[in-house]
N, C-alpha and C. Protein backbone atom coordinates (compact mmCIF):
# COMPACT_ATOMS: atom_id res chain seq x y z
N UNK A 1 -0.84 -1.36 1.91
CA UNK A 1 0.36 -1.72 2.60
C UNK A 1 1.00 -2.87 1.84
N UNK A 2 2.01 -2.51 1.21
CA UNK A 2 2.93 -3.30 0.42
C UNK A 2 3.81 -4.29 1.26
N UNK A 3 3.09 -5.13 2.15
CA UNK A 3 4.06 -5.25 3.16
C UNK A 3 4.76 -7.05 2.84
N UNK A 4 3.71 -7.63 2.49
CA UNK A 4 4.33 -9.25 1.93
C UNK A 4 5.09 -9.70 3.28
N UNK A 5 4.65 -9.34 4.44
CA UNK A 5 4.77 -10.12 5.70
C UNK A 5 6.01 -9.51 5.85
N UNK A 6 6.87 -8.36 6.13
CA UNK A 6 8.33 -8.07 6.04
C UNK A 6 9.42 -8.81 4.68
N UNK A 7 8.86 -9.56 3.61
CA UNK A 7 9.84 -9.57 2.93
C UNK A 7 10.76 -9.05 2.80
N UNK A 8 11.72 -9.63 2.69
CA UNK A 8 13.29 -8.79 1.10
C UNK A 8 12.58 -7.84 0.20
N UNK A 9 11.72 -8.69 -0.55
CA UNK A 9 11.28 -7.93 -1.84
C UNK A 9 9.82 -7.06 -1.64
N UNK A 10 9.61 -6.11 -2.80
CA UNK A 10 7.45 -6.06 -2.67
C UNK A 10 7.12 -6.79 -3.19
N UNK A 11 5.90 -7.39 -2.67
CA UNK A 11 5.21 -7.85 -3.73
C UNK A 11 4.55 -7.74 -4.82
N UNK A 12 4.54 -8.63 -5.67
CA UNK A 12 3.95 -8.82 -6.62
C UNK A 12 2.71 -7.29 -7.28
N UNK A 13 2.06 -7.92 -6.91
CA UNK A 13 0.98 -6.70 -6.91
C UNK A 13 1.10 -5.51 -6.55
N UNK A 14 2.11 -4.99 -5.83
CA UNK A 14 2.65 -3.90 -5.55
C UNK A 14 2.96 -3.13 -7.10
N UNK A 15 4.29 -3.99 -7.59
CA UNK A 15 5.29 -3.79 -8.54
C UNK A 15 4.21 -4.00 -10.04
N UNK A 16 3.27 -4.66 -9.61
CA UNK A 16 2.25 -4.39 -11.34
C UNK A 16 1.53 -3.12 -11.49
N UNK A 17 1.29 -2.21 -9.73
CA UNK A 17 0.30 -1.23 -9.78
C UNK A 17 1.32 -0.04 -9.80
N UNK A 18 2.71 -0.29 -9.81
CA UNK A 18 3.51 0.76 -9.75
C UNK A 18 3.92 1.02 -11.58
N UNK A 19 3.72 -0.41 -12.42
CA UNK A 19 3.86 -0.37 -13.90
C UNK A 19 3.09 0.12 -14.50
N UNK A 20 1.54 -0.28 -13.51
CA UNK A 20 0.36 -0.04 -14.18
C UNK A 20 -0.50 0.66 -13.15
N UNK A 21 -0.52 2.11 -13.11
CA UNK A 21 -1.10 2.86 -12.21
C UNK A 21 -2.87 3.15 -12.21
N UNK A 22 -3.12 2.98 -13.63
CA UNK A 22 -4.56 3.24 -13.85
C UNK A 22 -5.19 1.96 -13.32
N UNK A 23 -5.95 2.04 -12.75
CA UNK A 23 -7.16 0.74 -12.40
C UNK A 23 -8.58 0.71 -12.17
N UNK A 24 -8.72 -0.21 -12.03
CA UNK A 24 -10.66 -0.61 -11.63
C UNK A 24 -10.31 -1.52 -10.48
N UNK A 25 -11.55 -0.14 -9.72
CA UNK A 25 -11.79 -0.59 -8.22
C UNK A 25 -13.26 -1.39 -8.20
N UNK A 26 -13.69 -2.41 -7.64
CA UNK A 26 -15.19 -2.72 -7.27
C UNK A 26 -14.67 -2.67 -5.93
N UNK A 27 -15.87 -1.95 -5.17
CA UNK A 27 -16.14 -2.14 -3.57
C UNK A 27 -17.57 -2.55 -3.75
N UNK A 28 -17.95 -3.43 -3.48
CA UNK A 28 -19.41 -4.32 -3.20
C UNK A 28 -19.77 -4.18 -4.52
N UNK A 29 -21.48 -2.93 -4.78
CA UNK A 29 -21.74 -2.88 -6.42
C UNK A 29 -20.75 -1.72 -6.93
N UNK A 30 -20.22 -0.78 -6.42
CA UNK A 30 -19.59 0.42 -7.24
C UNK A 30 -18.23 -0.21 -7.12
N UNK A 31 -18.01 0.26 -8.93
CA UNK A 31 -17.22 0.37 -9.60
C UNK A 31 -16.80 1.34 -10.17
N UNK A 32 -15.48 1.97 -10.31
CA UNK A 32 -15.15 2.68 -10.36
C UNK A 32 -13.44 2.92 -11.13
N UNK A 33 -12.94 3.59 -11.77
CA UNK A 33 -11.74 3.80 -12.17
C UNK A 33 -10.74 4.43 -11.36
N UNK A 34 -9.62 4.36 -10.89
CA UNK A 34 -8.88 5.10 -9.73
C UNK A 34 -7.03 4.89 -10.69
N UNK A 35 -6.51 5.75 -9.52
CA UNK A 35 -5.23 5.86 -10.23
C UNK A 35 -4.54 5.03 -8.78
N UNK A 36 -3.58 4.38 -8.82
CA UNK A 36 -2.90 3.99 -7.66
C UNK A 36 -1.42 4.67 -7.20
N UNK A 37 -0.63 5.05 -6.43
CA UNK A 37 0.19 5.76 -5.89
C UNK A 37 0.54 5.51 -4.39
N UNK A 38 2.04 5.38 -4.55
CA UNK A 38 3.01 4.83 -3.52
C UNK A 38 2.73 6.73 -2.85
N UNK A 39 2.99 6.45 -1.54
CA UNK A 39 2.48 7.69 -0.49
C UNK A 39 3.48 8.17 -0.63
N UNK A 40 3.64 9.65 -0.37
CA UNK A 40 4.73 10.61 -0.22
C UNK A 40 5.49 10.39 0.83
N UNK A 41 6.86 10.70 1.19
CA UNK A 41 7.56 10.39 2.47
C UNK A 41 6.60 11.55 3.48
N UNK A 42 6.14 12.32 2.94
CA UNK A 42 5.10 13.25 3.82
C UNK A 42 3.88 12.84 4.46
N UNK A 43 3.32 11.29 3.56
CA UNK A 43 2.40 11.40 3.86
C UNK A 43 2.33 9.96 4.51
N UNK A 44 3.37 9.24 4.35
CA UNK A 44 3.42 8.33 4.86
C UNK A 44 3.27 7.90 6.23
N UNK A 45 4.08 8.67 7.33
CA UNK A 45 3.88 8.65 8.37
C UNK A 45 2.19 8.28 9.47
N UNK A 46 1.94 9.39 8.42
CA UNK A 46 0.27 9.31 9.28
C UNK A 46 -0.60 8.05 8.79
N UNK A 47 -0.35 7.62 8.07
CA UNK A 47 -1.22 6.67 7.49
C UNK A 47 -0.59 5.27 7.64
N UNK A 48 0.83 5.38 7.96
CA UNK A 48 1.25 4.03 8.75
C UNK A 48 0.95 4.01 9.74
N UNK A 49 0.76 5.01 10.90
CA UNK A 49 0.32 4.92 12.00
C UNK A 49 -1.30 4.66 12.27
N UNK A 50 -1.86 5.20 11.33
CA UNK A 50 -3.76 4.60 11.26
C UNK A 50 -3.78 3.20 10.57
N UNK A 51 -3.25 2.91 9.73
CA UNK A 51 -2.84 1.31 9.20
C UNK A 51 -2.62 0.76 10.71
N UNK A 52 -1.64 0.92 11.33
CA UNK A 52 -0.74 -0.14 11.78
C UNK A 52 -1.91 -0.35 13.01
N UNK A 53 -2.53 0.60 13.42
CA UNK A 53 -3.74 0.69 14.78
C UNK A 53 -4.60 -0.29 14.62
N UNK A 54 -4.89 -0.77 12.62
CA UNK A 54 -6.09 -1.39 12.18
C UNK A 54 -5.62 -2.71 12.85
N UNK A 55 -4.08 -3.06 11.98
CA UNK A 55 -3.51 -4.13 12.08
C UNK A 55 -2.20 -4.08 12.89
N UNK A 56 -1.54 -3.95 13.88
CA UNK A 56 -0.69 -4.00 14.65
C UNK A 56 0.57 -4.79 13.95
N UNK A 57 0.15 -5.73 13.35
CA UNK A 57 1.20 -7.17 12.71
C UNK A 57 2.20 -5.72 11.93
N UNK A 58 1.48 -4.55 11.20
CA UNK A 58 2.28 -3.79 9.71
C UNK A 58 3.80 -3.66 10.35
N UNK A 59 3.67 -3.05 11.80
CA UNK A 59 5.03 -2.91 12.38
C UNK A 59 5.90 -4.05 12.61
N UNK A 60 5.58 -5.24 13.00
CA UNK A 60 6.16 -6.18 13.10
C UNK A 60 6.82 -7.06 11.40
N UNK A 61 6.07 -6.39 10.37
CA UNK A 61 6.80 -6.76 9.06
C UNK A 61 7.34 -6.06 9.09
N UNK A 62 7.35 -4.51 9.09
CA UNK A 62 8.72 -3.39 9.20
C UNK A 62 10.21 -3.72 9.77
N UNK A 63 9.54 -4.55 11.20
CA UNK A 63 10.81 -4.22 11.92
C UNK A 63 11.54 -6.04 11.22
N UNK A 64 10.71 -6.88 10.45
CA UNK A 64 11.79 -7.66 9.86
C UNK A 64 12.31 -7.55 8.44
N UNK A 65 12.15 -6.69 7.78
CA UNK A 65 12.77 -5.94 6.53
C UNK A 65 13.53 -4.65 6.46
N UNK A 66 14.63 -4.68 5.61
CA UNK A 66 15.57 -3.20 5.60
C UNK A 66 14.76 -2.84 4.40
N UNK A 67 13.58 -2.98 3.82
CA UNK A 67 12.97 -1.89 3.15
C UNK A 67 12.29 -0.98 3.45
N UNK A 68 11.94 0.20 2.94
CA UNK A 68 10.45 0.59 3.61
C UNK A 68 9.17 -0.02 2.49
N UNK A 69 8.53 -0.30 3.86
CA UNK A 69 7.30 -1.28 3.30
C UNK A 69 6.53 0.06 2.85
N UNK A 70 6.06 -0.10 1.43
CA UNK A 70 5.34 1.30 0.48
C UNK A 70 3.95 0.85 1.33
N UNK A 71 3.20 2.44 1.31
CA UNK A 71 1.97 2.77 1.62
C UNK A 71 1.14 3.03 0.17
N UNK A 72 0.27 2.19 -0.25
CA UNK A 72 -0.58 2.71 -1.48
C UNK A 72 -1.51 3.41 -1.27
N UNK A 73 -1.66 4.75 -2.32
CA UNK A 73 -3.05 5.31 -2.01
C UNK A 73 -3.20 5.28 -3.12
N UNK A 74 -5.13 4.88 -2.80
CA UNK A 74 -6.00 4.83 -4.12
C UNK A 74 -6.46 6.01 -4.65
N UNK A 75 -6.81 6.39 -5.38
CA UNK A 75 -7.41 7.51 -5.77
C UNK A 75 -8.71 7.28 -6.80
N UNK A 76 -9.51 7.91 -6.95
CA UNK A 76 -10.44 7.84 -7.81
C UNK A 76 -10.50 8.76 -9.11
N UNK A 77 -10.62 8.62 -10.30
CA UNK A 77 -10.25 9.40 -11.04
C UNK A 77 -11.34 9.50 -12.32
């Protein structure tokens, strides 16, 4: 969730993984290589709504920005 608290802008880290899509993930010991990707307008929906359940706040940055706040999905590759 690209959300930077409802900013104007994305953040930072958003806009480096959108330059630079290939990455390295560590979750605890695995490590791993993944590709990163802004969600489809298809797929977005459902996964803002399981996001926003985690964290309730995602809607409340929505509703103070005229952007749409991007959904990242990781992928493993």
């Amino acid at each position: 969730m690209a959300s930077r608290g409802g900013a104007p802008e994305h953040p930072g880290w958003y806009q480096n993984l959108a330059a630079h899509p290939e990455i390295q993930v560590q979750v605890m010991a695995d490590r791993f290589k993944a590709r990163a990707r802004t969600a489809t307008p298809a797929e977005r929906p459902a996964l803002w709504k399981t996001m926003a359940a985690i964290w309730p706040a995602y809607d409340e940055y929505q509703a103070r920005t005229a952007r749409e706040i991007p959904v990242v999905i990781i992928e493993r590759t």
